[in-house]
N, C-alpha and C. Protein backbone atom coordinates (compact mmCIF):
# COMPACT_ATOMS: atom_id res chain seq x y z
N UNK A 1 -74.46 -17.17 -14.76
CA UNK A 1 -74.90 -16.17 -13.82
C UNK A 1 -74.01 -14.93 -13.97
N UNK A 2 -74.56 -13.64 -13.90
CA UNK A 2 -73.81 -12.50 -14.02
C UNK A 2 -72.87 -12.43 -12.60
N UNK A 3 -72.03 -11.42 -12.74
CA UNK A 3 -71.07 -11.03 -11.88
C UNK A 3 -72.30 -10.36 -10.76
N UNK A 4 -72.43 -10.28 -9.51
CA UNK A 4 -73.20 -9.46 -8.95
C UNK A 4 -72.33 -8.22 -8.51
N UNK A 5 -70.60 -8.33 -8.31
CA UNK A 5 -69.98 -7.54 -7.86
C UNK A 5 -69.99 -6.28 -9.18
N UNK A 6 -70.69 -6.42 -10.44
CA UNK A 6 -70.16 -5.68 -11.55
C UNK A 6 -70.69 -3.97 -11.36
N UNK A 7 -71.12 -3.72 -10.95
CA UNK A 7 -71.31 -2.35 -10.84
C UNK A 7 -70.75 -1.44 -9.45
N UNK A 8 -69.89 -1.91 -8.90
CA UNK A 8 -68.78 -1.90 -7.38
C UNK A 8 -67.74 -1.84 -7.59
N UNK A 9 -67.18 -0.33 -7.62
CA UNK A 9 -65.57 0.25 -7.59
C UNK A 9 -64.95 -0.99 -6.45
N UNK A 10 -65.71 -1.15 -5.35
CA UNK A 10 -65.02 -2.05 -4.32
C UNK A 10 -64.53 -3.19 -4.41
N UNK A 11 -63.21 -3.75 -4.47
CA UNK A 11 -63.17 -5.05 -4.68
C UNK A 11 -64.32 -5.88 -3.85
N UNK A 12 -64.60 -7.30 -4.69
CA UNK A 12 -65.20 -8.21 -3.90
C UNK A 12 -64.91 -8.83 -2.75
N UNK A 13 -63.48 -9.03 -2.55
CA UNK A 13 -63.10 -9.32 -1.56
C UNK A 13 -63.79 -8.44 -0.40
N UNK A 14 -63.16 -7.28 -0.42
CA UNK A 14 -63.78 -6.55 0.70
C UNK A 14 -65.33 -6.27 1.09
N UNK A 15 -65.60 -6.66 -0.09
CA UNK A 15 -67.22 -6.60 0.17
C UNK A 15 -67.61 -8.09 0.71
N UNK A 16 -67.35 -9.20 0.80
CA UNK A 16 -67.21 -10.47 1.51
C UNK A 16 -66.70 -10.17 2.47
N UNK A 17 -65.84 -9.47 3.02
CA UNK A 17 -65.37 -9.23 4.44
C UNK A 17 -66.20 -8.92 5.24
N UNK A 18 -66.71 -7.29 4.66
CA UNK A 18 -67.87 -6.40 5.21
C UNK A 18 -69.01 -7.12 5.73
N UNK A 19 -69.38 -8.11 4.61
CA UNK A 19 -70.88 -8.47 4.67
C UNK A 19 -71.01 -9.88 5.93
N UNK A 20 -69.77 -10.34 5.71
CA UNK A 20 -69.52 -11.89 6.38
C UNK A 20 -68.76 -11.35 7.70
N UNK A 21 -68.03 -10.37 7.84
CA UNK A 21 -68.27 -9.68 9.34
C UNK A 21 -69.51 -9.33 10.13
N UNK A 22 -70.35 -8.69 9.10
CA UNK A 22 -71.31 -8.84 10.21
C UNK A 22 -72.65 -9.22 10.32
N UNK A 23 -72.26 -10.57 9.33
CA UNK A 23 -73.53 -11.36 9.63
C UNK A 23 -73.00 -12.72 10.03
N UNK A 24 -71.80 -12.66 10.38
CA UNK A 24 -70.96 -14.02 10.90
C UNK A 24 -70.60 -13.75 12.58
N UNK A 25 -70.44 -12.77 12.92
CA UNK A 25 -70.56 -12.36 14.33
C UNK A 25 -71.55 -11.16 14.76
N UNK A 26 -71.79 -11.57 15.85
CA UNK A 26 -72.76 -10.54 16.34
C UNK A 26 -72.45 -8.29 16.61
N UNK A 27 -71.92 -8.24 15.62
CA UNK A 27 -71.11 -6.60 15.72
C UNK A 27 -72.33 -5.40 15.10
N UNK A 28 -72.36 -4.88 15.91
CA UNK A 28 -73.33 -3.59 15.16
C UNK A 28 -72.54 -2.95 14.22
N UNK A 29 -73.50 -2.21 12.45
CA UNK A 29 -72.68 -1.47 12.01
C UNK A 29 -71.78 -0.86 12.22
N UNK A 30 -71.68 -0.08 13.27
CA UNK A 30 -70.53 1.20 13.33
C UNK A 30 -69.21 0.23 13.82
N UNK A 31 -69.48 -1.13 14.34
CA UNK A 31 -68.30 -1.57 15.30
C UNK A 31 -67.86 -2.26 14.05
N UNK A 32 -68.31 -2.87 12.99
CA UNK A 32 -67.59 -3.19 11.95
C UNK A 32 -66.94 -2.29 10.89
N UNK A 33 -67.52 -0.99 10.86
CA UNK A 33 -67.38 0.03 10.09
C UNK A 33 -65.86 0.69 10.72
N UNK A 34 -65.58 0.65 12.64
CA UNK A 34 -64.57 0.71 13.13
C UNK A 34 -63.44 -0.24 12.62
N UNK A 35 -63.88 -1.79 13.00
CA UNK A 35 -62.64 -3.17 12.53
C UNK A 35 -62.11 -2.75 11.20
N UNK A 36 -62.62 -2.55 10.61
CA UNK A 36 -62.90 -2.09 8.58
C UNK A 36 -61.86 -0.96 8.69
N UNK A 37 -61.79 0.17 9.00
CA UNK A 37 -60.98 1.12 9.22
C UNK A 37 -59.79 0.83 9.99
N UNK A 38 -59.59 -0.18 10.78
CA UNK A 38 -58.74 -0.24 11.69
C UNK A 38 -57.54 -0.99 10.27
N UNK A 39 -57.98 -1.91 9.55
CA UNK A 39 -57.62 -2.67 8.57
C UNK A 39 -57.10 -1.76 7.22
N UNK A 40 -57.74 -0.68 7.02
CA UNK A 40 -57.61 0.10 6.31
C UNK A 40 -58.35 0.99 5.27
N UNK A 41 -59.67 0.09 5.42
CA UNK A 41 -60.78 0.44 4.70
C UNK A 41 -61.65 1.68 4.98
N UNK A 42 -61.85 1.96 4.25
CA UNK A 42 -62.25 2.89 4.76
C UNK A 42 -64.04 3.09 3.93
N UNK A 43 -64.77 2.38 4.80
CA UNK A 43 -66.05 2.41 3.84
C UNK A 43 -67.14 2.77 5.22
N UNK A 44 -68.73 3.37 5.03
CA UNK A 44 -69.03 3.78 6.70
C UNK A 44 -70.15 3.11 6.86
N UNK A 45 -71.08 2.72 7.59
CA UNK A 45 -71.75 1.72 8.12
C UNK A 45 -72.79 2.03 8.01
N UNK A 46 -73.33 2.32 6.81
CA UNK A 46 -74.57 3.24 5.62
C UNK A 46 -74.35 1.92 4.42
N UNK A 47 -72.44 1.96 4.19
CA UNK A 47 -72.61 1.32 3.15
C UNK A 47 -72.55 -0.35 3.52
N UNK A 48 -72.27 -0.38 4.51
CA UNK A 48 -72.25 -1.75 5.18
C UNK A 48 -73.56 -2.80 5.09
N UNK A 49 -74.84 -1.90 5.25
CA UNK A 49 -75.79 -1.88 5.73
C UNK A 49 -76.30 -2.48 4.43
N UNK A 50 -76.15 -1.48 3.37
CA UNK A 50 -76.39 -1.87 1.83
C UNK A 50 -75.90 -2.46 1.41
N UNK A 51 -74.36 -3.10 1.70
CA UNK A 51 -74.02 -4.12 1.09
C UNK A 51 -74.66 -5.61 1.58
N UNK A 52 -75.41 -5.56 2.89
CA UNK A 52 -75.35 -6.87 3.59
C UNK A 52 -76.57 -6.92 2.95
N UNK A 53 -77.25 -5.84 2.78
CA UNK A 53 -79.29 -6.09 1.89
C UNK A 53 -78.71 -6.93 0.47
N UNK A 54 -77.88 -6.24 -0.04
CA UNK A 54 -77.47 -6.54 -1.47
C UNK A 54 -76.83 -8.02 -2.00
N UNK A 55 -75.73 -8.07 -1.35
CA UNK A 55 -74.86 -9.74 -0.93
C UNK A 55 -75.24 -10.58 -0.23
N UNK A 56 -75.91 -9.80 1.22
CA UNK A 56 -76.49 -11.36 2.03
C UNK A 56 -76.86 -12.32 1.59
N UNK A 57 -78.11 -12.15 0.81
CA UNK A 57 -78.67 -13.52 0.49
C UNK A 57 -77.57 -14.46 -0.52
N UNK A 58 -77.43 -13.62 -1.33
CA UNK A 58 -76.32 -14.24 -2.38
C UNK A 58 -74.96 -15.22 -1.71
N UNK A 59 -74.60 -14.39 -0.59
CA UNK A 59 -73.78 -15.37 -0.02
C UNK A 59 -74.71 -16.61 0.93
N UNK A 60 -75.62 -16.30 1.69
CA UNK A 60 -76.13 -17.33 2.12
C UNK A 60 -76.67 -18.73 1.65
N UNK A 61 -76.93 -18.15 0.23
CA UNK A 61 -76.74 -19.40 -0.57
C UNK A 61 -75.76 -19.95 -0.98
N UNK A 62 -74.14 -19.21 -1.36
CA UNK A 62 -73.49 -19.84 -1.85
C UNK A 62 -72.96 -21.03 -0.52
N UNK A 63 -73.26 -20.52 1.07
CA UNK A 63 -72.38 -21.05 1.90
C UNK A 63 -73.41 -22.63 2.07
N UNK A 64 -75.18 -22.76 1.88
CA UNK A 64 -75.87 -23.67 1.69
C UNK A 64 -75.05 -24.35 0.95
N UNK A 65 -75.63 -24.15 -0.26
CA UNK A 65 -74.61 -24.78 -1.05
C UNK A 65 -73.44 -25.66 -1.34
N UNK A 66 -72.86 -25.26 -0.47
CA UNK A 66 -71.77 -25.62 0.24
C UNK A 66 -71.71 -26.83 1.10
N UNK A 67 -72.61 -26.46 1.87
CA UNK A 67 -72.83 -27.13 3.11
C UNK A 67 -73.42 -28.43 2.37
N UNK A 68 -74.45 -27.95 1.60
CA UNK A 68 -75.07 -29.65 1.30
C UNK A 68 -73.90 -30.35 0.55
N UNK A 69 -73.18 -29.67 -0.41
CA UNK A 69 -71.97 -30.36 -1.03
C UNK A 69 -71.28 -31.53 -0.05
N UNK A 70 -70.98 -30.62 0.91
CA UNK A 70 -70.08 -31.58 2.00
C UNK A 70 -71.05 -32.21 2.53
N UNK A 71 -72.43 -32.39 3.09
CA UNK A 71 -72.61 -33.41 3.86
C UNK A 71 -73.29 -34.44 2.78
N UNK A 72 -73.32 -34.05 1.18
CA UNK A 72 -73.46 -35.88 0.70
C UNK A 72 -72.51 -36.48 0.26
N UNK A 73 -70.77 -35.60 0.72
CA UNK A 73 -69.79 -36.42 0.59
C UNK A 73 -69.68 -37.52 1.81
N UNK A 74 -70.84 -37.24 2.89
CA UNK A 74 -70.53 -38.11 3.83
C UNK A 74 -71.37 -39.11 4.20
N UNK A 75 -71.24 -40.23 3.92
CA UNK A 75 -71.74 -41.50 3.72
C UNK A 75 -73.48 -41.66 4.70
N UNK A 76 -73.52 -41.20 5.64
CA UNK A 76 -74.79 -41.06 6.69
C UNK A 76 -75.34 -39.75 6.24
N UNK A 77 -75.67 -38.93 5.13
CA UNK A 77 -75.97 -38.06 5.16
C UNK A 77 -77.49 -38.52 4.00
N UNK A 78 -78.80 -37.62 5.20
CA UNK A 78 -79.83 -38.42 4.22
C UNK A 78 -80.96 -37.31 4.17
N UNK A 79 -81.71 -37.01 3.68
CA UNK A 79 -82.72 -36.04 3.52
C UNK A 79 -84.21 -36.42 3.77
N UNK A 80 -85.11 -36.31 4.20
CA UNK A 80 -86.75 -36.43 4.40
C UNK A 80 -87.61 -35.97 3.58
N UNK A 81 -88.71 -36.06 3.03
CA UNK A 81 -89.86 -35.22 2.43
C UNK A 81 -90.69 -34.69 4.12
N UNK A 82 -90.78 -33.60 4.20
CA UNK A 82 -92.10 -32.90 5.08
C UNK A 82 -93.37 -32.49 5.08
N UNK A 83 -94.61 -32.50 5.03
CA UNK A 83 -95.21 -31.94 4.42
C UNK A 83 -96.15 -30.81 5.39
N UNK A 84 -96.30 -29.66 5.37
CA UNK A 84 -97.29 -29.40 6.20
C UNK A 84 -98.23 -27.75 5.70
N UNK A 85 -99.62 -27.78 6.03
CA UNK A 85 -100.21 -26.85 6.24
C UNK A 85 -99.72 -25.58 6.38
N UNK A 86 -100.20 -24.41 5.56
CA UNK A 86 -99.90 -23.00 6.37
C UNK A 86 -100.54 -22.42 5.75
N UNK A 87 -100.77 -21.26 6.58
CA UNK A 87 -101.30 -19.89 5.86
C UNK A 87 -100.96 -19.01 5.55
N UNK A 88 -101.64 -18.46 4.39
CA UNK A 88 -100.38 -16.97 3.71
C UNK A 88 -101.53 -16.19 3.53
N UNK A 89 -101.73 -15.03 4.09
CA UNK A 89 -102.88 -13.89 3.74
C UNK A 89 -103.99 -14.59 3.68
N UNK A 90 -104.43 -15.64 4.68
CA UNK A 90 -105.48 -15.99 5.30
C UNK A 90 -105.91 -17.12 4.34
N UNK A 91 -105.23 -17.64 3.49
CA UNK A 91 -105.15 -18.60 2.54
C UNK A 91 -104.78 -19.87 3.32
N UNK A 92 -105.64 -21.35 2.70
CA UNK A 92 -104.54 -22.52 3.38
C UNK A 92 -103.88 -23.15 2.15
N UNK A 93 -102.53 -23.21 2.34
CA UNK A 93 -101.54 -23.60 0.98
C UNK A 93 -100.93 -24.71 1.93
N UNK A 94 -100.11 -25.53 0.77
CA UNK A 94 -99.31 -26.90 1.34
C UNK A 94 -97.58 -26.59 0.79
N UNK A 95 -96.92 -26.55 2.26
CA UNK A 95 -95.66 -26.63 2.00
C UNK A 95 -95.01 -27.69 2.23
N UNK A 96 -94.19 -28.37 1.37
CA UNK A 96 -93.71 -29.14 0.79
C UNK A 96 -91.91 -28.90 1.25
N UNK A 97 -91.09 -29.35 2.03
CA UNK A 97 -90.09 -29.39 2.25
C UNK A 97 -89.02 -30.43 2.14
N UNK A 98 -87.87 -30.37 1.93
CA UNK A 98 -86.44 -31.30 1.70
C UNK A 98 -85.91 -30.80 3.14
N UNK A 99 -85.84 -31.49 4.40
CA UNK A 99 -85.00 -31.65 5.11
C UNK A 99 -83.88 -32.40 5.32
N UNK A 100 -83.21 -31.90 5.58
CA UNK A 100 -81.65 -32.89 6.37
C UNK A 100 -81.69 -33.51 7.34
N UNK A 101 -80.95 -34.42 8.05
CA UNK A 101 -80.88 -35.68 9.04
C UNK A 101 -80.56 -34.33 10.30
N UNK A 102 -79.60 -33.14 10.20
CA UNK A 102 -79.62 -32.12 10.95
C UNK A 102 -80.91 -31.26 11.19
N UNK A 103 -81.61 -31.15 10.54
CA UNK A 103 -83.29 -30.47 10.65
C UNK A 103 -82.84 -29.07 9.82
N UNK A 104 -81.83 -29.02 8.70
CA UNK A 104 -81.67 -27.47 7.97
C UNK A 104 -82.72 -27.92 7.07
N UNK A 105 -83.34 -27.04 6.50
CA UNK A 105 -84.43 -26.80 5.34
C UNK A 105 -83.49 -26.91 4.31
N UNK A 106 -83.32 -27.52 3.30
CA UNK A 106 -82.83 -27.33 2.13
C UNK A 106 -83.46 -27.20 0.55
N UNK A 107 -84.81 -27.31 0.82
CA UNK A 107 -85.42 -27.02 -0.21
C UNK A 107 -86.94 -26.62 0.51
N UNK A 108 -87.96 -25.91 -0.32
CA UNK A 108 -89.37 -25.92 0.11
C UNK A 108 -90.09 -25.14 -1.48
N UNK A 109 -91.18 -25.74 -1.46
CA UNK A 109 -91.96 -25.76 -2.42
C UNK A 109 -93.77 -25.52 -1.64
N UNK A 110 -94.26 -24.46 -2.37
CA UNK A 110 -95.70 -24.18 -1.76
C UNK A 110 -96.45 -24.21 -2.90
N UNK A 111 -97.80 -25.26 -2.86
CA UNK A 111 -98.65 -25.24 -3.49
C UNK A 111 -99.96 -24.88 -2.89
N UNK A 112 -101.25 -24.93 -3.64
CA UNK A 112 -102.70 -25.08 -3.37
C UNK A 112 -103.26 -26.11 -2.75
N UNK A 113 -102.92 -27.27 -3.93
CA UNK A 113 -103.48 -28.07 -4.11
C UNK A 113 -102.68 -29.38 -3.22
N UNK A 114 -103.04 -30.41 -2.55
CA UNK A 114 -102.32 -31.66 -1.87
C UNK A 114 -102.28 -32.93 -2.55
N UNK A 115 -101.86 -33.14 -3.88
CA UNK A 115 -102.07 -33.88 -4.77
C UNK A 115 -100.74 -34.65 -5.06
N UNK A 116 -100.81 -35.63 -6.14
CA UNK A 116 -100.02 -36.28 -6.63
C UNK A 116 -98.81 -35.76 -7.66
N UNK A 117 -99.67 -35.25 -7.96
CA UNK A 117 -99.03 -34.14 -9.30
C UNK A 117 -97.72 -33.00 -8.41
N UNK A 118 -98.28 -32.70 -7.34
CA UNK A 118 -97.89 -31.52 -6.61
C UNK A 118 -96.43 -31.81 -5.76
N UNK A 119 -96.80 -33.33 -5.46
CA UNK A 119 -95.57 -34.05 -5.02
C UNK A 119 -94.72 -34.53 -5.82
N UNK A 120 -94.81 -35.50 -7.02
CA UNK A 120 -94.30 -35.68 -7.56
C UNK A 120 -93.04 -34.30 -8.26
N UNK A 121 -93.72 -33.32 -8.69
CA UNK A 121 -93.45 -32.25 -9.13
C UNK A 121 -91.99 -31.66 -7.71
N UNK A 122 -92.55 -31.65 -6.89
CA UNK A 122 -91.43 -31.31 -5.55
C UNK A 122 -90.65 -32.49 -5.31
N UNK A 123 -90.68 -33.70 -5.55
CA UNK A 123 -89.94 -34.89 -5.34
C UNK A 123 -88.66 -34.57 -6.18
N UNK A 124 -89.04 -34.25 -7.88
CA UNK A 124 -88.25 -34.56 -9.07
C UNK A 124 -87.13 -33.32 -8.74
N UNK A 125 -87.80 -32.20 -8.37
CA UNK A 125 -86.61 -30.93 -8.48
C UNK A 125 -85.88 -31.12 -6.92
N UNK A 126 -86.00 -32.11 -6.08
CA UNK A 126 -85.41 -31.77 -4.75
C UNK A 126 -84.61 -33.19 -5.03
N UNK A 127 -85.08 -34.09 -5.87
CA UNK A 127 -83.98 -35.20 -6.21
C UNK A 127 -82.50 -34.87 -7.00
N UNK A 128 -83.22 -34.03 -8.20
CA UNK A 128 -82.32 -33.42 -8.89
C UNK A 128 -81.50 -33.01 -8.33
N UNK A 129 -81.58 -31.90 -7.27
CA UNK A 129 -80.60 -31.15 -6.70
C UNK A 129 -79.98 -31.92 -5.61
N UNK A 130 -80.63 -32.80 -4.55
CA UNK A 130 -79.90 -32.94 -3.46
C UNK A 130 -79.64 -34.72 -3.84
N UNK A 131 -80.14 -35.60 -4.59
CA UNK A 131 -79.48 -36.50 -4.85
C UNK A 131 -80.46 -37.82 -4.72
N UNK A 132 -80.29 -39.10 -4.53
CA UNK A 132 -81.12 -40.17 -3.96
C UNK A 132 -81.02 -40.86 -2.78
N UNK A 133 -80.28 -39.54 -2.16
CA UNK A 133 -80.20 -40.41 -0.55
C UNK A 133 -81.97 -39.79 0.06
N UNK A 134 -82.50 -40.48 -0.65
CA UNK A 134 -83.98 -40.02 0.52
C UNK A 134 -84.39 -40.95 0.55
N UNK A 135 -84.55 -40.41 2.25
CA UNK A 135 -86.28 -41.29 3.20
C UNK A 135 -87.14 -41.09 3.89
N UNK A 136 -88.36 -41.51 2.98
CA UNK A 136 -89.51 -41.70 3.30
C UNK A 136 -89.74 -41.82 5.05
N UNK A 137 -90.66 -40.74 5.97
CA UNK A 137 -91.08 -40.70 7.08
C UNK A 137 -92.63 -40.15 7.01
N UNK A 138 -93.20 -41.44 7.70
CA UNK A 138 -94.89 -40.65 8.20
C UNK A 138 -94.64 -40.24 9.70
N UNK A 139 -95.93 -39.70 10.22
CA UNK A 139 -96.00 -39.34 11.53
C UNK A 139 -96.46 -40.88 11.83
N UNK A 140 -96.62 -40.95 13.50
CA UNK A 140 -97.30 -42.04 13.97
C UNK A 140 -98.76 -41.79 14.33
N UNK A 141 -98.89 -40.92 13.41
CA UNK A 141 -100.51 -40.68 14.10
C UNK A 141 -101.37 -41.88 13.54
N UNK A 142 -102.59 -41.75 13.60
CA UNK A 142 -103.63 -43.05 13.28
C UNK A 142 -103.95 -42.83 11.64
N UNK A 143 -104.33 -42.07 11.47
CA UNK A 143 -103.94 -41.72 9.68
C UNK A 143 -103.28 -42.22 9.36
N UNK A 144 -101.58 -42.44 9.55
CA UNK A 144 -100.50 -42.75 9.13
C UNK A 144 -100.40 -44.09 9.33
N UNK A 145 -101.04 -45.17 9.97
CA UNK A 145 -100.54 -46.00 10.76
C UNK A 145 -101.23 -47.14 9.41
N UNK A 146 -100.11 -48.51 9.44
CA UNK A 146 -100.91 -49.28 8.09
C UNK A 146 -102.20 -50.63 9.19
N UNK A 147 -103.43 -50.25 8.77
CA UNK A 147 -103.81 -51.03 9.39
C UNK A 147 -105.22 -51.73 8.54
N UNK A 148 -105.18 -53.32 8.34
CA UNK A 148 -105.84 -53.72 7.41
C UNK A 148 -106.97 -54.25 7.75
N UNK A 149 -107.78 -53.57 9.07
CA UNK A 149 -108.93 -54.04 9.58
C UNK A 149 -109.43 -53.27 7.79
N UNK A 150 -109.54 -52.16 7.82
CA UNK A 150 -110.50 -51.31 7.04
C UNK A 150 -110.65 -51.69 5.43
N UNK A 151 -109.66 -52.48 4.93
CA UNK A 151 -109.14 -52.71 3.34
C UNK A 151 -110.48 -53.64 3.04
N UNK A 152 -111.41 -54.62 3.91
CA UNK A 152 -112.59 -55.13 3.25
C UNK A 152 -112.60 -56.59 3.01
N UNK A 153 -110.88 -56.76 2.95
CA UNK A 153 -110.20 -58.14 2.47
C UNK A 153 -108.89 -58.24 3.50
N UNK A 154 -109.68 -59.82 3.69
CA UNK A 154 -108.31 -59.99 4.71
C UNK A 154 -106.67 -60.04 4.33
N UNK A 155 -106.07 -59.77 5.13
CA UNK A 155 -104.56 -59.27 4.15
C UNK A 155 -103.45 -60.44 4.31
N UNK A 156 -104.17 -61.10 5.30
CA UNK A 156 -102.97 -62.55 5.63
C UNK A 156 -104.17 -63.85 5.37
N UNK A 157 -104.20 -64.15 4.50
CA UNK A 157 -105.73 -65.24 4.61
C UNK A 157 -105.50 -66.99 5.57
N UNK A 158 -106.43 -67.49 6.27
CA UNK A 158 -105.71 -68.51 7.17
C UNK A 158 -105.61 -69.09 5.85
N UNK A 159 -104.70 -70.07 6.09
CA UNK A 159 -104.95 -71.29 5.28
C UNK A 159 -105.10 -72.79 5.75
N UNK A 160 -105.60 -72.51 7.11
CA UNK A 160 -106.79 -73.87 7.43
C UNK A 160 -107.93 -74.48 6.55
């Protein structure tokens, strides 16, 4: 991965300060653009603004990241498949999610189609990354529920 800091007279450091000031506490530009100056910096809350469009996401992933690191160092730490409906520009697509035992999103995948192929395909890249602590959850709705009136063949046969 390239440097993202490479075209920034500013050290990185300070640009991690800037950006993780004020998207780590609740401070309006100018009041961080004040703390920043008080420290010595002297950068104004124009560029604050652009750095947090620019770095935010970049750090928000690295701190994910992170986060999942540490919770599959910890022995109870387990992930779900989700699956559900949505619409995008009046479209119905299937999103496909990796949740945590905490309810963070850690992965999501959107297809067309509700298929085998489609899961499998979201299973393999959310195993890859987050590991084989997964489990399998249905809803309790009646869909979901295993029930062998309907199979045609009895599923426990007497043996009288």
């Amino acid at each position: 991965m390239r440097n993202p800091f490479r075209y920034f007279k500013t050290s990185p450091d300070i640009i991690r300060l800037a950006v993780m000031m004020y998207v780590r506490f609740p401070l309006p530009l100018r009041q961080v653009e004040d703390i920043l100056y008080e420290r010595g910096i002297d950068i104004s809350y124009e560029t604050v603004r652009a750095l947090r469009n620019r770095f935010g996401p970049i750090f928000a992933a690295e701190i994910r990241k992170k986060r999942v690191a540490a919770h599959r160092n910890w022995t109870q730490w387990r992930w779900l498949l989700d699956e559900v409906f949505v619409r995008i520009n009046g479209e119905t697509y299937y999103l496909w999610r990796a949740v945590d035992h905490e309810g963070e999103v850690l992965k999501a995948f959107v297809t067309k189609k509700r298929d085998r192929k489609a899961a499998l395909r979201f299973l393999r890249k959310a195993m890859k990354i987050l590991g084989n602590e997964f489990r399998q959850e249905t809803g309790r709705w009646l869909n979901n529920c295993f029930n062998p009136t309907h199979h045609g063949f009895p599923l426990f046969p007497d043996n009288a």
